[in-house]
Protein backbone atom coordinates (compact mmCIF):
# COMPACT_ATOMS: atom_id res chain seq x y z
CA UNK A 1 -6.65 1.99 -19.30
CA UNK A 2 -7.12 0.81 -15.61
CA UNK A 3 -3.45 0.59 -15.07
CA UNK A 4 -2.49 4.11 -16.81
CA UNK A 5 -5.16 5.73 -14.58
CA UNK A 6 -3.59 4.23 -11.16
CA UNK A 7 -0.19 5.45 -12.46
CA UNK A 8 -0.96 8.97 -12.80
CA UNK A 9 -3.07 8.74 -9.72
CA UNK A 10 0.07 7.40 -7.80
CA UNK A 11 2.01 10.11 -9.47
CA UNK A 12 -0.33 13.06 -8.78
CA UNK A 13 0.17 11.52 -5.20
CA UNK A 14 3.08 11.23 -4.88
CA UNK A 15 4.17 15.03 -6.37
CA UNK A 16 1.48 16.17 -3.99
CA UNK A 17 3.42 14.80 -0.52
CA UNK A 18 6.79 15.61 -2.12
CA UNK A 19 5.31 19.61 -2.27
CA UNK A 20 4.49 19.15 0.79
CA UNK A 21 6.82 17.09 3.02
CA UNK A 22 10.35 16.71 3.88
CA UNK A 23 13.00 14.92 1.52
CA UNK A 24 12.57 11.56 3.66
CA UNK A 25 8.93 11.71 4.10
CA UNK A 26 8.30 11.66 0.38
CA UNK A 27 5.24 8.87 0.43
CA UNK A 28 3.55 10.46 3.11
CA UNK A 29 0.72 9.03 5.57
CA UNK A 30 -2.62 7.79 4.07
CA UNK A 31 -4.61 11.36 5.50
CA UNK A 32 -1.94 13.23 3.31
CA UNK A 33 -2.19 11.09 0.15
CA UNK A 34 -6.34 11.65 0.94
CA UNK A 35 -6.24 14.92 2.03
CA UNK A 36 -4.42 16.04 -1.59
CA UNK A 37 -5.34 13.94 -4.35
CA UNK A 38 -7.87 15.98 -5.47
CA UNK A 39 -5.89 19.22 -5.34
CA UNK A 40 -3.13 17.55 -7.30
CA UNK A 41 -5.60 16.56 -9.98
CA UNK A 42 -7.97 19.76 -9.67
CA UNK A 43 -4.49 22.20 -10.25
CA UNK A 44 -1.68 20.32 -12.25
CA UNK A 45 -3.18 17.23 -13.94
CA UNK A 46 -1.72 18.81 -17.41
CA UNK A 47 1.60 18.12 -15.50
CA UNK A 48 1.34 14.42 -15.11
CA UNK A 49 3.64 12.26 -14.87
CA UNK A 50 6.30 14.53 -14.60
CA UNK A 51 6.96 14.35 -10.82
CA UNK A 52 9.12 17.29 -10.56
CA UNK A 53 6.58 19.61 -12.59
CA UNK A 54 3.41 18.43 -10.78
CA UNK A 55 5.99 19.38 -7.37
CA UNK A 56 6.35 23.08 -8.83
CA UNK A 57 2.72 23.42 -9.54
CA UNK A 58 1.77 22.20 -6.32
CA UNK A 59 4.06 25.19 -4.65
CA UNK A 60 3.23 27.46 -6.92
CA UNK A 61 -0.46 26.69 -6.09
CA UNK A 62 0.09 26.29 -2.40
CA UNK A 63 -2.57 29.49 -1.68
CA UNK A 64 -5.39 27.49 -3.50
CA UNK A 65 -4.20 24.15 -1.91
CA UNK A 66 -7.50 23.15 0.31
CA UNK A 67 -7.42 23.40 3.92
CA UNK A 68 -7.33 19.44 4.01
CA UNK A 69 -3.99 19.49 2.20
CA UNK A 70 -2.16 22.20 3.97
CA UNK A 71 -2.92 20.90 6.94
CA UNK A 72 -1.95 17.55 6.14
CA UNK A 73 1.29 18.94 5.62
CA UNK A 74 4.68 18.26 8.06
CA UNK A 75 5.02 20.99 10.59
């Protein structure tokens, strides 16, 4: 159960930067992977693991995204 829990948490992660970051900056910094975890699981959890849906639901919730996240984001 452990190891199913850190692989949707690494995949919530993960779609989380990718919504939010460049093509090559895909794993993002540890503030970003903090800043967003929560949002990722708070707004598209039913979405895990796909990658590319939990990247659309991140967009399409950008507006809801906390402050934390969208700041975290690349400029």
């Amino acid at each position: 159960m452990t190891k199913i829990r850190a692989t949707l948490i690494g995949t919530a992660i993960l779609a989380a930067l990718i919504a939010s970051s460049a093509p090559g900056f895909a794993q993002g910094t540890p503030e970003q992977r903090s800043a967003c975890t929560g949002d990722a699981f708070k707004y598209c959890s039913a979405h895990i693991p796909s990658v590319s849906a939990v990247t659309a639901c991140m967009k399409a919730n950008y507006s809801k995204l906390s402050d934390a996240c969208k700041a975290s984001a690349p400029k």
